[in-house]
Protein backbone atom coordinates (compact mmCIF):
# COMPACT_ATOMS: atom_id res chain seq x y z
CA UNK A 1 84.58 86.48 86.72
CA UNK A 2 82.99 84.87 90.30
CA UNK A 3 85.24 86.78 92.05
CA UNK A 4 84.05 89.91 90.68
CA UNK A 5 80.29 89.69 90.46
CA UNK A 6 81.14 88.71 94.51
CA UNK A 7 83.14 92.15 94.97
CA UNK A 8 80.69 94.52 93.31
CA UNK A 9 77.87 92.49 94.90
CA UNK A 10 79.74 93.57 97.77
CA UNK A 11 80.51 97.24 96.70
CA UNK A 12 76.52 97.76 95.81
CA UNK A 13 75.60 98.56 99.87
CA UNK A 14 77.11 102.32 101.24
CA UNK A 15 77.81 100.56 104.58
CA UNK A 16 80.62 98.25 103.46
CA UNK A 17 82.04 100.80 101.15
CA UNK A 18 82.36 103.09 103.81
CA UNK A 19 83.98 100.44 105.96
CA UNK A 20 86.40 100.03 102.96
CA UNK A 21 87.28 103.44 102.82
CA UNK A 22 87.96 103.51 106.43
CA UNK A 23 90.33 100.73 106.05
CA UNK A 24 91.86 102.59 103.16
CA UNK A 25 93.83 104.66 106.00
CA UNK A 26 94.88 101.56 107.55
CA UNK A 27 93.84 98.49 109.48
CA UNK A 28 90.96 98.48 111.78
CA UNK A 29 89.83 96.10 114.03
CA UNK A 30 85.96 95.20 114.77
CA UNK A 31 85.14 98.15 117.00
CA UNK A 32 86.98 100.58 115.38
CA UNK A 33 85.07 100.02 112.13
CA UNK A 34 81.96 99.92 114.39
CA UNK A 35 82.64 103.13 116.01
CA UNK A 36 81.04 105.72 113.33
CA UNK A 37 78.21 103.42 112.45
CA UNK A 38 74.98 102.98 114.19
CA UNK A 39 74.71 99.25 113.67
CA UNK A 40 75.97 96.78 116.32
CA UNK A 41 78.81 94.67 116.55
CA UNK A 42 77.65 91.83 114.86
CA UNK A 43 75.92 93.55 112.07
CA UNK A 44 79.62 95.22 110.94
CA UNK A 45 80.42 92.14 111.62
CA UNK A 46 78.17 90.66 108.83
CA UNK A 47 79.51 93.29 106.66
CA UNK A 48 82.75 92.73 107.27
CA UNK A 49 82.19 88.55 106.88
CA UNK A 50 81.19 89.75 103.09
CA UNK A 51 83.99 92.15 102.47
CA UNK A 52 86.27 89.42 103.41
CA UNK A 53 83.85 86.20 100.99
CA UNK A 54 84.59 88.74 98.66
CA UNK A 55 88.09 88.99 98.76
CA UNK A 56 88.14 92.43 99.23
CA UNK A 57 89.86 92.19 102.91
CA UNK A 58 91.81 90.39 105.07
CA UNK A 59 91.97 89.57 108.77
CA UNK A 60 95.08 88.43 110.88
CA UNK A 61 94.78 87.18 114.24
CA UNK A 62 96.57 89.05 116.85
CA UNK A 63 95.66 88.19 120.41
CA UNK A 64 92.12 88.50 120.65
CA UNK A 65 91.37 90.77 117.97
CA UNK A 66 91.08 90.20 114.63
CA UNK A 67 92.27 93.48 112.77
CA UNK A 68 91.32 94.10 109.44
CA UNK A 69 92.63 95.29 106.25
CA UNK A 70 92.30 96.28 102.40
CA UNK A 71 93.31 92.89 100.27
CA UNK A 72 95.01 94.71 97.04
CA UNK A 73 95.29 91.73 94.79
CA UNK A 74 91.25 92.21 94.99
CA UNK A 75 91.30 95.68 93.78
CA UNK A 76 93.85 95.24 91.00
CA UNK A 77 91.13 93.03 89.71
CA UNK A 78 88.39 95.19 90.07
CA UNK A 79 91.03 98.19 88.16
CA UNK A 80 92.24 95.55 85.74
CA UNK A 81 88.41 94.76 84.61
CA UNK A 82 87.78 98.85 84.83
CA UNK A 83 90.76 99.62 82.56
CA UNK A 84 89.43 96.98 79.96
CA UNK A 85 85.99 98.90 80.10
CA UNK A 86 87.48 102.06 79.60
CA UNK A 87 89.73 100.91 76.75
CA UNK A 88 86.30 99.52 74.88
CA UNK A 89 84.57 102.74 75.40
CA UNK A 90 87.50 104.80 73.97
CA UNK A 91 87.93 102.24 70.97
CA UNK A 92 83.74 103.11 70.45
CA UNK A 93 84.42 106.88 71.07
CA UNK A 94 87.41 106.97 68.52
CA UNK A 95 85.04 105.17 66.26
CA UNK A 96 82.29 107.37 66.52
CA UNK A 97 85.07 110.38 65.81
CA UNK A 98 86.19 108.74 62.60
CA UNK A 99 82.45 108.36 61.36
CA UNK A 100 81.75 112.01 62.00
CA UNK A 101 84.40 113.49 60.21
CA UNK A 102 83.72 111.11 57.32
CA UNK A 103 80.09 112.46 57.37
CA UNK A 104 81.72 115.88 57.81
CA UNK A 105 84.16 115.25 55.18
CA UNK A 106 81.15 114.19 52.98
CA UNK A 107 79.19 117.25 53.64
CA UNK A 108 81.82 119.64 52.68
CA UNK A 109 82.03 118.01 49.06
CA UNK A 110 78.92 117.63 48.09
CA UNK A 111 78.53 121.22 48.27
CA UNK A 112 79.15 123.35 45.39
């Protein structure tokens, strides 16, 4: 459950979800992520040290750049914990459904 309150921690701030959907089109190193934001360097770099604590990316090393990308395994987690949230609200919504039409049901025979 760390792992999670780490990658919505990280999810809360626009910047890094931006950067996230940027890297949903593919990797991107540094500057390229940098490029649409008006931050510095090292501030996407901050971001991007979080995104990665996270687990929601991954860097390689290739010369001297370090490009980045989306980490999936990170996201399956964050769908796999979404899909059990949406299961318990539908299990509370059929629920609800089967009280009401046993109050409905109720309704209709207690009138003459």
């Amino acid at each position: 459950m760390q792992s999670l309150d780490a990658a919505f921690l990280a999810l809360a701030d626009p910047t890094r979800r931006a950067i996230l959907a940027r890297l949903a089109l593919g990797e991107a190193t540094v500057m390229e992520l940098a490029e649409p934001f008006d931050m510095t360097q090292p501030a996407v770099s901050r971001h991007l040290k979080v995104l990665e604590g996270a687990g929601l990316i991954t860097r390689r090393v290739d010369g001297t750049k370090r490009p980045c990308r989306l980490a999936p395994q990170a996201i399956v987690e964050i769908d796999r914990w979404l899909d059990w949230l949406r299961q318990a609200m539908a299990r509370n919504y059929d629920r609800l459904d089967d009280v009401l039409a046993e109050m409905q049901t109720e309704e209709g025979r207690e009138k003459p």
